[in-house]
C-alpha atoms as a PDB file:
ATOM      1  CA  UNK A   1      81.779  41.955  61.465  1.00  0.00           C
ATOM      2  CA  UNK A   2      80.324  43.617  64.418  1.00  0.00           C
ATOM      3  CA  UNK A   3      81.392  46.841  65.945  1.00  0.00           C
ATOM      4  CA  UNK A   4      81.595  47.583  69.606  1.00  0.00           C
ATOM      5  CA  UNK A   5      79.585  50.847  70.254  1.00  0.00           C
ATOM      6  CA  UNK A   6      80.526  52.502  73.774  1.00  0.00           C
ATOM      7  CA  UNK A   7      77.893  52.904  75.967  1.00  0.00           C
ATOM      8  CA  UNK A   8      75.414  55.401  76.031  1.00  0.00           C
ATOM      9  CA  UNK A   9      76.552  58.460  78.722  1.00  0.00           C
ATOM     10  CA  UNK A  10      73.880  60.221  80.627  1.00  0.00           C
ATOM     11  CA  UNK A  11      74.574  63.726  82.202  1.00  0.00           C
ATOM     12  CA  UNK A  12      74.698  63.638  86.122  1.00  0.00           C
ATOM     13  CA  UNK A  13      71.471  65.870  86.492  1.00  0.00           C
ATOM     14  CA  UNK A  14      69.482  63.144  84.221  1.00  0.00           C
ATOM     15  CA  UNK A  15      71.206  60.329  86.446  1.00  0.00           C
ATOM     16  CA  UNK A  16      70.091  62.072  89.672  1.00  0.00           C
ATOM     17  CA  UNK A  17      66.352  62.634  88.225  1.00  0.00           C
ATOM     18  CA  UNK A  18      66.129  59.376  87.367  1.00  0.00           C
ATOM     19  CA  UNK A  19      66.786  58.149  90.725  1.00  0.00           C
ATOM     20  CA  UNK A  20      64.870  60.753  92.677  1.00  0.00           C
ATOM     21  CA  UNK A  21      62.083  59.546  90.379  1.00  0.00           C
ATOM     22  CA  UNK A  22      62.282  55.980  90.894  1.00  0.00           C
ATOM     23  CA  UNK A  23      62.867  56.788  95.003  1.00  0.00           C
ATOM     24  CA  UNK A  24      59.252  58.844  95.064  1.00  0.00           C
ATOM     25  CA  UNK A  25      57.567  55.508  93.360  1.00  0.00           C
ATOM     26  CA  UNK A  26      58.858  53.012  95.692  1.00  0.00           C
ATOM     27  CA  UNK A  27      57.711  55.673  98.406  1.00  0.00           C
ATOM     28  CA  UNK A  28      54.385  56.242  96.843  1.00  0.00           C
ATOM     29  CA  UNK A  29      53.716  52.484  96.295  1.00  0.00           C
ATOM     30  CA  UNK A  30      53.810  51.112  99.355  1.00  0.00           C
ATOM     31  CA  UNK A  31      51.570  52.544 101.475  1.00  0.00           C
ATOM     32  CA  UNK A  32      52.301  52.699 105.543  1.00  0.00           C
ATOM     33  CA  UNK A  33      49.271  51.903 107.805  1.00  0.00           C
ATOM     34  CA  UNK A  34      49.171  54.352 110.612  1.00  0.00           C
ATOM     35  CA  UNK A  35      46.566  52.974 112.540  1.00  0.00           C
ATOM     36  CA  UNK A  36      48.015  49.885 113.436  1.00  0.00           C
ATOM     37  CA  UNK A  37      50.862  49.953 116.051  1.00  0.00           C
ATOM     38  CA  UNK A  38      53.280  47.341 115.374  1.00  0.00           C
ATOM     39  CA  UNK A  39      56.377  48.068 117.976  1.00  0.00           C
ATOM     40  CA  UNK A  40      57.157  46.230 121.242  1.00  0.00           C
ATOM     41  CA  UNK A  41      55.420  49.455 123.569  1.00  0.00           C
ATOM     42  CA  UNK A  42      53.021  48.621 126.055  1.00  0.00           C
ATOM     43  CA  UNK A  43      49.423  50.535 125.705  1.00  0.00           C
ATOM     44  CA  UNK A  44      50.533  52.184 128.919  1.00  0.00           C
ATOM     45  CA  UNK A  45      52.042  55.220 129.493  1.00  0.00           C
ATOM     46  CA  UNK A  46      55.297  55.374 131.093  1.00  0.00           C
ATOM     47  CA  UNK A  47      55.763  58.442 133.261  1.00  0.00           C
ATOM     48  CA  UNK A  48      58.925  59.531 133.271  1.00  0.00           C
ATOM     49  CA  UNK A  49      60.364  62.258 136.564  1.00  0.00           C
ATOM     50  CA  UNK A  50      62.874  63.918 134.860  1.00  0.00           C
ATOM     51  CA  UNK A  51      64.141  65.726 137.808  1.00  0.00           C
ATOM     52  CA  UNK A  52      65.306  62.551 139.628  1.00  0.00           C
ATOM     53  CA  UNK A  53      67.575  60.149 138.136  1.00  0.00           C
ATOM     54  CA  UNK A  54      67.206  57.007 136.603  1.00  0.00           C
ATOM     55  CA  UNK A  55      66.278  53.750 138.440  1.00  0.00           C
ATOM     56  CA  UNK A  56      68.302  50.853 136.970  1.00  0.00           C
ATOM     57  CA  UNK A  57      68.167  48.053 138.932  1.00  0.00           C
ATOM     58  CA  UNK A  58      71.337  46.892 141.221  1.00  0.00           C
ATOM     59  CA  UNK A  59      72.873  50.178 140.862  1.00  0.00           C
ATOM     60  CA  UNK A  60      72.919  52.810 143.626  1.00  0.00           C
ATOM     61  CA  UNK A  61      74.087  56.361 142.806  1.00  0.00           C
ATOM     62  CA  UNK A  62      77.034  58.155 145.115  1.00  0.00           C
ATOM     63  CA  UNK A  63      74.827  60.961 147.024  1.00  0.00           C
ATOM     64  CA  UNK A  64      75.571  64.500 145.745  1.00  0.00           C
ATOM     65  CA  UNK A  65      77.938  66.574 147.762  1.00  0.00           C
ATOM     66  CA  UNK A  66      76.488  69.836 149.390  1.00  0.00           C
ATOM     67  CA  UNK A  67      76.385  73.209 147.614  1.00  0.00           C
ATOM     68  CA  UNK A  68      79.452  74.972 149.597  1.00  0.00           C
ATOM     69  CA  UNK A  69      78.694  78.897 150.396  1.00  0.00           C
ATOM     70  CA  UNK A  70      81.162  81.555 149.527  1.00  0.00           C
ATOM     71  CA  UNK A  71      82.192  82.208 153.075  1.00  0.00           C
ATOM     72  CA  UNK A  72      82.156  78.570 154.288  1.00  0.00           C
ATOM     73  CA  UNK A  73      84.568  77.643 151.197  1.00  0.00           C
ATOM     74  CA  UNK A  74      86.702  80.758 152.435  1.00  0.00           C
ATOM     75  CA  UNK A  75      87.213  79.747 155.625  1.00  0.00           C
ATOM     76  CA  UNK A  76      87.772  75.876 154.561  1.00  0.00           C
ATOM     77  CA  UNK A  77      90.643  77.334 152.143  1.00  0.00           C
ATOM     78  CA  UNK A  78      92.186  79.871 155.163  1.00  0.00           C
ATOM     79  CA  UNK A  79      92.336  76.853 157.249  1.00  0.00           C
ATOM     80  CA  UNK A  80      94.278  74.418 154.499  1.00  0.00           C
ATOM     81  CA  UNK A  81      96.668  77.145 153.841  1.00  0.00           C
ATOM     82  CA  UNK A  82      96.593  80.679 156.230  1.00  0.00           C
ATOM     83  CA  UNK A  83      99.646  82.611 154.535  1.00  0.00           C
ATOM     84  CA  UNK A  84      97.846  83.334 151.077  1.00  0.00           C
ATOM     85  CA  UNK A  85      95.054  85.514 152.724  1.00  0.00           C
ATOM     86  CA  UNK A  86      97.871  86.907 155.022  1.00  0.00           C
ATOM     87  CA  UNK A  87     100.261  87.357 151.983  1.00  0.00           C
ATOM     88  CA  UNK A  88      97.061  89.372 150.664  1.00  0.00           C
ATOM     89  CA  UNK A  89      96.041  91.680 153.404  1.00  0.00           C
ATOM     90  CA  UNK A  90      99.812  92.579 153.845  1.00  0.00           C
ATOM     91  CA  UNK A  91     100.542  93.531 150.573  1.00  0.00           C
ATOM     92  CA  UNK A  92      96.874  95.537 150.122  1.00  0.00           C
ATOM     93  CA  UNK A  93      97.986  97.263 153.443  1.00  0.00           C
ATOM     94  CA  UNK A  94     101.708  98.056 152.092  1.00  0.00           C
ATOM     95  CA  UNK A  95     100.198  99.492 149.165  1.00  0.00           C
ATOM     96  CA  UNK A  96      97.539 101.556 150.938  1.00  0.00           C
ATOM     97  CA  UNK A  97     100.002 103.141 153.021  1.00  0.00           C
ATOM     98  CA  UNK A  98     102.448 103.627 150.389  1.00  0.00           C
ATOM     99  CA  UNK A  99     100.185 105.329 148.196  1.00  0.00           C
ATOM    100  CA  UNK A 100      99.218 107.515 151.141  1.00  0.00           C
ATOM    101  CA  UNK A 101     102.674 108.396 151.731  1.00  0.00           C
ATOM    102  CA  UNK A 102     103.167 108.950 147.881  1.00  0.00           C
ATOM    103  CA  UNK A 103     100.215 111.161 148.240  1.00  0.00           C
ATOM    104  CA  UNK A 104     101.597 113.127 151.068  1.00  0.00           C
ATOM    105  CA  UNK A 105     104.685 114.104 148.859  1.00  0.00           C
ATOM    106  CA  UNK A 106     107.025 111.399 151.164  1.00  0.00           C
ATOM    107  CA  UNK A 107     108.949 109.513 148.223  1.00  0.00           C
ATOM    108  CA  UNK A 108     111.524 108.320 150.279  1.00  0.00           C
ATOM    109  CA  UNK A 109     108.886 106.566 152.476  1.00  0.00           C
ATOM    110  CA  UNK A 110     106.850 105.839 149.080  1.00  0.00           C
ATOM    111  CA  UNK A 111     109.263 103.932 147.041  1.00  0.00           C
ATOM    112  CA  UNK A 112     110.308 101.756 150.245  1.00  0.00           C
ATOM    113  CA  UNK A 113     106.725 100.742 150.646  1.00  0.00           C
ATOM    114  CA  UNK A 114     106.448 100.155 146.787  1.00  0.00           C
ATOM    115  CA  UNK A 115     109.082  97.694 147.004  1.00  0.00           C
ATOM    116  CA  UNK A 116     107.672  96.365 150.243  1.00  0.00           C
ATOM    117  CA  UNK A 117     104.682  95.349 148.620  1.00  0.00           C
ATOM    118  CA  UNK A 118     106.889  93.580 145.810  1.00  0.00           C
ATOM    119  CA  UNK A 119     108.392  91.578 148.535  1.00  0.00           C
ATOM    120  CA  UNK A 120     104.743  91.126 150.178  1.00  0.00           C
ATOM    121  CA  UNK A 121     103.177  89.842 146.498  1.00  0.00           C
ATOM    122  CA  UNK A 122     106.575  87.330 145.896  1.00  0.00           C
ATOM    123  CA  UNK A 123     105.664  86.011 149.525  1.00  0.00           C
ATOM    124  CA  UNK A 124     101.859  85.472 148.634  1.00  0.00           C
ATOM    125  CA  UNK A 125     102.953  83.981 145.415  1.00  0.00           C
ATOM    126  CA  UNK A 126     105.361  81.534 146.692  1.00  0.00           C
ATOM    127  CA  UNK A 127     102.598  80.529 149.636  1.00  0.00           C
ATOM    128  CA  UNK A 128      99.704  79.815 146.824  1.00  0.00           C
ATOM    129  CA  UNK A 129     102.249  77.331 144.772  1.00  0.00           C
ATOM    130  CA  UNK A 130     103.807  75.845 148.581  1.00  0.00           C
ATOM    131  CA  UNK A 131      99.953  75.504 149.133  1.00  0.00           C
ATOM    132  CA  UNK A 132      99.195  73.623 145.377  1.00  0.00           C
ATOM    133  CA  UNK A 133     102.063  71.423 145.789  1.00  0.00           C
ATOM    134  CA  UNK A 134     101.340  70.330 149.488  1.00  0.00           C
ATOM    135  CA  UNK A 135      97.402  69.375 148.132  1.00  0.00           C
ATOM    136  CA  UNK A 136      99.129  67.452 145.302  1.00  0.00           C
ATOM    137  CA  UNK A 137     101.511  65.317 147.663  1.00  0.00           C
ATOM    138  CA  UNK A 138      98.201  64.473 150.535  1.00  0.00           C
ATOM    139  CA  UNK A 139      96.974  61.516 149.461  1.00  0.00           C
ATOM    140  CA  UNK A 140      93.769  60.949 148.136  1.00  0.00           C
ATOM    141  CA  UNK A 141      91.267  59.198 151.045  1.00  0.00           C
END
């Protein structure tokens, strides 16, 4: 009669030696020949610009658009919508003078500029979303 004996079990450090064993021979056996170049490159260097970009044939890139100064983009944006920098001047010149006046001891005066300038911010921040909704709605040339 012949008995079935279960198979032998090897720990998983002994497994894992084994194999990094048998991975080092096939690496060590077969040598690699570093003198002969066997890929597709030409003997030529290629010089590449990095600074432009790429040249791929039939394809022409869109030109960059001009760097935009700080007081040319101000000047574009006061045009496309005036009342924001006219919400802001009037409401830093309510609150100068009302802080002036607050200054001066005059809190009648004071508190009616204070909620002047409330009225001035609320009009500066209904003109910025008036002037985000009106460049959503242009269309797109």
């Amino acid at each position: 009669m012949l008995e079935l004996q279960p198979p032998k079990l090897m720990s998983a450090t002994r497994k894992c030696k084994e194999l990094h064993k048998l991975s080092m021979m096939a690496a060590t056996s077969t040598p690699v020949d570093h003198t002969k170049d066997t890929s597709t490159t030409s003997s030529t260097a290629i010089a590449v610009d990095l600074s432009a970009p790429p040249a791929i044939e039939g394809f022409t890139p869109l030109p960059r658009p001009k760097e935009e100064a700080f007081k040319d983009k101000f000047v574009r944006k006061t045009k496309e919508n005036p009342f924001v920098p006219i919400g802001c001047l009037g409401t830093a010149g309510v609150l100068m003078y009302g802080l002036r006046a607050f200054k001066q001891g005059k809190t009648r005066q004071s508190q009616l500029l204070m909620r002047t300038r409330i009225f001035a911010q609320g009009f500066t921040v209904v003109a910025i979303i008036v002037g985000v909704a009106a460049a959503a709605m242009k269309p797109k040339p």
